[in-house]
C-alpha atoms as a PDB file:
ATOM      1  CA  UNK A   1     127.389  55.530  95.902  1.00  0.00           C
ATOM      2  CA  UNK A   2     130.231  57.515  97.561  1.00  0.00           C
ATOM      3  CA  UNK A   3     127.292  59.338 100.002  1.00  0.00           C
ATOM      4  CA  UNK A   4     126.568  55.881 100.664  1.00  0.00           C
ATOM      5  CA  UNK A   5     130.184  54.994 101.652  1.00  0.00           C
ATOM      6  CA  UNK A   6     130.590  58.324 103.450  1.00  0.00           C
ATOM      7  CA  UNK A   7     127.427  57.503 105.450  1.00  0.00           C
ATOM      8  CA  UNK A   8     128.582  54.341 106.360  1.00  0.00           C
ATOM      9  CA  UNK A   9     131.905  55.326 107.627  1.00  0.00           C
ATOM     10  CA  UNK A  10     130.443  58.113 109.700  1.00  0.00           C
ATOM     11  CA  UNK A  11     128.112  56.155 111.376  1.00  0.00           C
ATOM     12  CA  UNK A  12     130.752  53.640 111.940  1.00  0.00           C
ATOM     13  CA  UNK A  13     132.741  56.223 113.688  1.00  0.00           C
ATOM     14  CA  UNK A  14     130.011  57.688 115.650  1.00  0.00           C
ATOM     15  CA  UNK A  15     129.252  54.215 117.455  1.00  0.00           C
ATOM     16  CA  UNK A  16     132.735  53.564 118.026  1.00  0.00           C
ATOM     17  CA  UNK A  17     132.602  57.225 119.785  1.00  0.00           C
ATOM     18  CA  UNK A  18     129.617  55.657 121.733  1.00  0.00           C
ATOM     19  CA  UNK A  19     131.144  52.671 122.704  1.00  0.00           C
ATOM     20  CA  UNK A  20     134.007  54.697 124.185  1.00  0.00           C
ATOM     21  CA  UNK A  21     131.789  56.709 126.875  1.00  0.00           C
ATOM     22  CA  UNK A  22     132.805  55.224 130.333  1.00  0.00           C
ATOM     23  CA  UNK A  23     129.715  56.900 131.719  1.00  0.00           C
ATOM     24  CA  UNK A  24     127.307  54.164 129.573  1.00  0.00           C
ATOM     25  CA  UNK A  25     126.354  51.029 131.559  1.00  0.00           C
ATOM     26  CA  UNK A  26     124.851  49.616 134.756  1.00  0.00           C
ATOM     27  CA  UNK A  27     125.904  51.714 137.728  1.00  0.00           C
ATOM     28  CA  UNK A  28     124.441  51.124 141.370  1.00  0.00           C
ATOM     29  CA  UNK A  29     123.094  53.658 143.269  1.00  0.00           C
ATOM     30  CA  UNK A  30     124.135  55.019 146.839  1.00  0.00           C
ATOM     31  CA  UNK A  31     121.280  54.552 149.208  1.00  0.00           C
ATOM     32  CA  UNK A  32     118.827  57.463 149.765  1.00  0.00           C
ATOM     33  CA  UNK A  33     117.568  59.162 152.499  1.00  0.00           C
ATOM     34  CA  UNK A  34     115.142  56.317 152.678  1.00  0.00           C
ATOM     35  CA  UNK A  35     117.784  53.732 152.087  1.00  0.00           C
ATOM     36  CA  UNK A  36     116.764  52.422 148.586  1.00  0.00           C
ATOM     37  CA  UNK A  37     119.067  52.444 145.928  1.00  0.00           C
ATOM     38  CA  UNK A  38     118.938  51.283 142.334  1.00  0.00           C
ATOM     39  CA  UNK A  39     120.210  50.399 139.209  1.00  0.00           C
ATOM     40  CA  UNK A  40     120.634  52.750 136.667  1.00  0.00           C
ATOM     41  CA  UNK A  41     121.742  51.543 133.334  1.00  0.00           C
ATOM     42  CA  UNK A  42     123.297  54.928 131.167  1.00  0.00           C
ATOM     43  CA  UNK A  43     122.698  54.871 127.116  1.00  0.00           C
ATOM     44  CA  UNK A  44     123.238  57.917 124.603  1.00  0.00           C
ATOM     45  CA  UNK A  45     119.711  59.414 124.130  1.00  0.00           C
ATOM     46  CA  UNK A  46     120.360  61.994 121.256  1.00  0.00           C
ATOM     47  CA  UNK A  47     123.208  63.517 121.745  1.00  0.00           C
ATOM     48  CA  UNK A  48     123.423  63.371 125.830  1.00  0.00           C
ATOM     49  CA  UNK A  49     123.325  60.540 128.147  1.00  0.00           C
ATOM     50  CA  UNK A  50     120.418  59.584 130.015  1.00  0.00           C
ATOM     51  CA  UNK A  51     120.078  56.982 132.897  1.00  0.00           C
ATOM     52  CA  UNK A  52     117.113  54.668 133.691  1.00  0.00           C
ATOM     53  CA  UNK A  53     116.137  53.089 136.822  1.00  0.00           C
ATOM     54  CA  UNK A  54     116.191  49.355 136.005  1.00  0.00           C
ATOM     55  CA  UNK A  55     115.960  48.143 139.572  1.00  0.00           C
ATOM     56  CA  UNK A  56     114.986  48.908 142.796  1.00  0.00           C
ATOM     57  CA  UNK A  57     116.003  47.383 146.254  1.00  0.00           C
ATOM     58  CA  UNK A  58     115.118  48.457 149.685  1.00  0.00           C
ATOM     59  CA  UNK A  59     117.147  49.227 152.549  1.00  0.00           C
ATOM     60  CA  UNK A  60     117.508  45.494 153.205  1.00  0.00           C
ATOM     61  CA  UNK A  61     118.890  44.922 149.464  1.00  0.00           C
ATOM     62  CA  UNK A  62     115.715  43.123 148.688  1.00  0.00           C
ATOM     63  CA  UNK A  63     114.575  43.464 144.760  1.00  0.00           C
ATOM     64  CA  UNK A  64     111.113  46.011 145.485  1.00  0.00           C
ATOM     65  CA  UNK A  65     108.271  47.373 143.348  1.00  0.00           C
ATOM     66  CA  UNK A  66     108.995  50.939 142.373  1.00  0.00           C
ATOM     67  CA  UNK A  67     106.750  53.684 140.924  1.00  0.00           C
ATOM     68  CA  UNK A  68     110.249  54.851 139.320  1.00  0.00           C
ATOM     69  CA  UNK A  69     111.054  51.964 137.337  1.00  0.00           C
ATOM     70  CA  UNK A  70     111.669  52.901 133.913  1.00  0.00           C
ATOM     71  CA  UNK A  71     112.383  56.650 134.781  1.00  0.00           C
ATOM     72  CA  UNK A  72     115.041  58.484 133.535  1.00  0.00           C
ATOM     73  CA  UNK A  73     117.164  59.375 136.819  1.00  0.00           C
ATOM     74  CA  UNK A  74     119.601  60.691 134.984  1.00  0.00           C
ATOM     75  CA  UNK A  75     119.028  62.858 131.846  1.00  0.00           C
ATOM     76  CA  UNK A  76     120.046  66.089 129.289  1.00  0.00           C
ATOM     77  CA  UNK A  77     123.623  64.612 130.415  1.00  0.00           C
ATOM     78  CA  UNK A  78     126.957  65.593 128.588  1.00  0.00           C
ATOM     79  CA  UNK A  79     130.600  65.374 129.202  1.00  0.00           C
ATOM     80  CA  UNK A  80     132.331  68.744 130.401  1.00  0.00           C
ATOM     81  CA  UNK A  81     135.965  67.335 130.712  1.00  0.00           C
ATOM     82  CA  UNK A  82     138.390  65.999 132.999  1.00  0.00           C
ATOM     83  CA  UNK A  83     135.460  63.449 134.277  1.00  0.00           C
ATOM     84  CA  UNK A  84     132.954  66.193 134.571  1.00  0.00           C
ATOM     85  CA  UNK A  85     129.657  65.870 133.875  1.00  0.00           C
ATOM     86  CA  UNK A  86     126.485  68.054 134.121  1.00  0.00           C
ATOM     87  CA  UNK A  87     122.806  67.436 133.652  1.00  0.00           C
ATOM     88  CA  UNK A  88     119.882  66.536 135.581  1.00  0.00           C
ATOM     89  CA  UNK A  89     119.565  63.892 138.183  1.00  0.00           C
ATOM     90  CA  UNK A  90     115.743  62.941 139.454  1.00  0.00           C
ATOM     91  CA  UNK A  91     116.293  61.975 143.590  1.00  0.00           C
ATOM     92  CA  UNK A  92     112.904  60.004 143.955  1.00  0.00           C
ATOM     93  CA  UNK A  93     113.351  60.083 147.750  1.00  0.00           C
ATOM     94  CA  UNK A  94     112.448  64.167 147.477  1.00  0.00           C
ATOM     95  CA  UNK A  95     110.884  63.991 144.231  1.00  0.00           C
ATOM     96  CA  UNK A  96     112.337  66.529 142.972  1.00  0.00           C
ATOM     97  CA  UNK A  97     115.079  67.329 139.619  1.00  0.00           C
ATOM     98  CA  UNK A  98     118.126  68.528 140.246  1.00  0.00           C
ATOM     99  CA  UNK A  99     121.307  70.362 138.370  1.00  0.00           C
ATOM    100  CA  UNK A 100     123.821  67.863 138.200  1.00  0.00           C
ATOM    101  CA  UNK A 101     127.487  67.498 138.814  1.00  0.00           C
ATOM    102  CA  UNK A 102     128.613  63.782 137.849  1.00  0.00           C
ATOM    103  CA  UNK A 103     132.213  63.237 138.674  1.00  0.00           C
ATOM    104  CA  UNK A 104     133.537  59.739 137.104  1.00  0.00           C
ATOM    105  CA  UNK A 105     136.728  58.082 138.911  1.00  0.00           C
ATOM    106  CA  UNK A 106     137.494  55.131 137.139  1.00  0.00           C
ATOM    107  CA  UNK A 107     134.524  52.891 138.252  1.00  0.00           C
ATOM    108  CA  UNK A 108     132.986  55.345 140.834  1.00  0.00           C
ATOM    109  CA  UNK A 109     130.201  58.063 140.185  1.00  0.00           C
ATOM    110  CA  UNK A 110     130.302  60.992 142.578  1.00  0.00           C
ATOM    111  CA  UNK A 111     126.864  62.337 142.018  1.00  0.00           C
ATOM    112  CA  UNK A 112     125.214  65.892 143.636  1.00  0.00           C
ATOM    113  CA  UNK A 113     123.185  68.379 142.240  1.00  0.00           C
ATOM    114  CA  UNK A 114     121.375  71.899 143.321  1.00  0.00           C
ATOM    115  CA  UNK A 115     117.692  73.225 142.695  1.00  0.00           C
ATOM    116  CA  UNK A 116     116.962  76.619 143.574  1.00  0.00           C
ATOM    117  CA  UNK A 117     119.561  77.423 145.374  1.00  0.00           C
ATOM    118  CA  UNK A 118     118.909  74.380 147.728  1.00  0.00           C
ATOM    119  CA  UNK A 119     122.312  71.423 147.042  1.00  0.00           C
ATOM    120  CA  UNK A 120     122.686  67.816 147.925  1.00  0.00           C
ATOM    121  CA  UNK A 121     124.563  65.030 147.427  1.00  0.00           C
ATOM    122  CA  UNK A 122     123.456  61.767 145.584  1.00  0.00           C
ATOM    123  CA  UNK A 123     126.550  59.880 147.331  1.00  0.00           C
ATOM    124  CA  UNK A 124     129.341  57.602 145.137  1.00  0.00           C
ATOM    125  CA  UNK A 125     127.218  55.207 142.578  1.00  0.00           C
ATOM    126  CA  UNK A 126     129.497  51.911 141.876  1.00  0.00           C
ATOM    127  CA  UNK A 127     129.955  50.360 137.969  1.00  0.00           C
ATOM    128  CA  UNK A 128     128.856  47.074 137.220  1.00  0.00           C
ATOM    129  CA  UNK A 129     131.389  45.059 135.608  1.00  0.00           C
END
């Protein structure tokens, strides 16, 4: 019965932990190079963060079809301190996976990453309250 208890209170303490991540939510993307953006919404997966596309707008802010949907854009993501975080980042504009370099300012996301040597920047993704 005290494992039991013990369990209980770690697991209590682990989703309070969760809950205070100000990386996890809905956070809207800066347009690409193509002038889509998207929302990602950022959940624990394991122990990192990952982020899904949810939706997809066009470069009129129009709701579009996107092969991405359901993708995780961001992923392998973990806090490094001071804001910091580094992981991967998928830009669907290029295709390609990146290294990433998250920096979180209160309710703004400044989001780059590099991939062989080759660096861009993903622009400043807003919260959604």
């Amino acid at each position: 019965m005290k494992r039991l208890a013990w369990a209980a209170c770690a697991l209590v303490a682990l989703a309070g932990a969760a809950s205070a991540e100000p990386l996890l939510g809905t956070w809207r993307t800066a347009p690409d190079d193509n002038g889509n953006s998207g929302l990602v919404q950022v959940a624990p997966c394991g122990a990192q963060l990952c982020g899904q596309l949810v939706k997809a707008f066009g470069p009129g802010g129009t709701e579009i079809a996107s092969p991405n949907l359901g993708r995780n854009i961001i992923s392998a993501t973990e806090p490094v301190g001071g804001g910091e975080y580094r992981g991967k980042v998928f830009a669907p504009d290029s295709g390609k996976t990146y290294n990433s370099k998250l920096v979180l300012a209160g309710d703004r996301l400044s989001v780059s990453g590099c991939v062989l040597g080759f660096c861009r920047e993903g622009g400043v993704w807003q919260k959604l309250p």
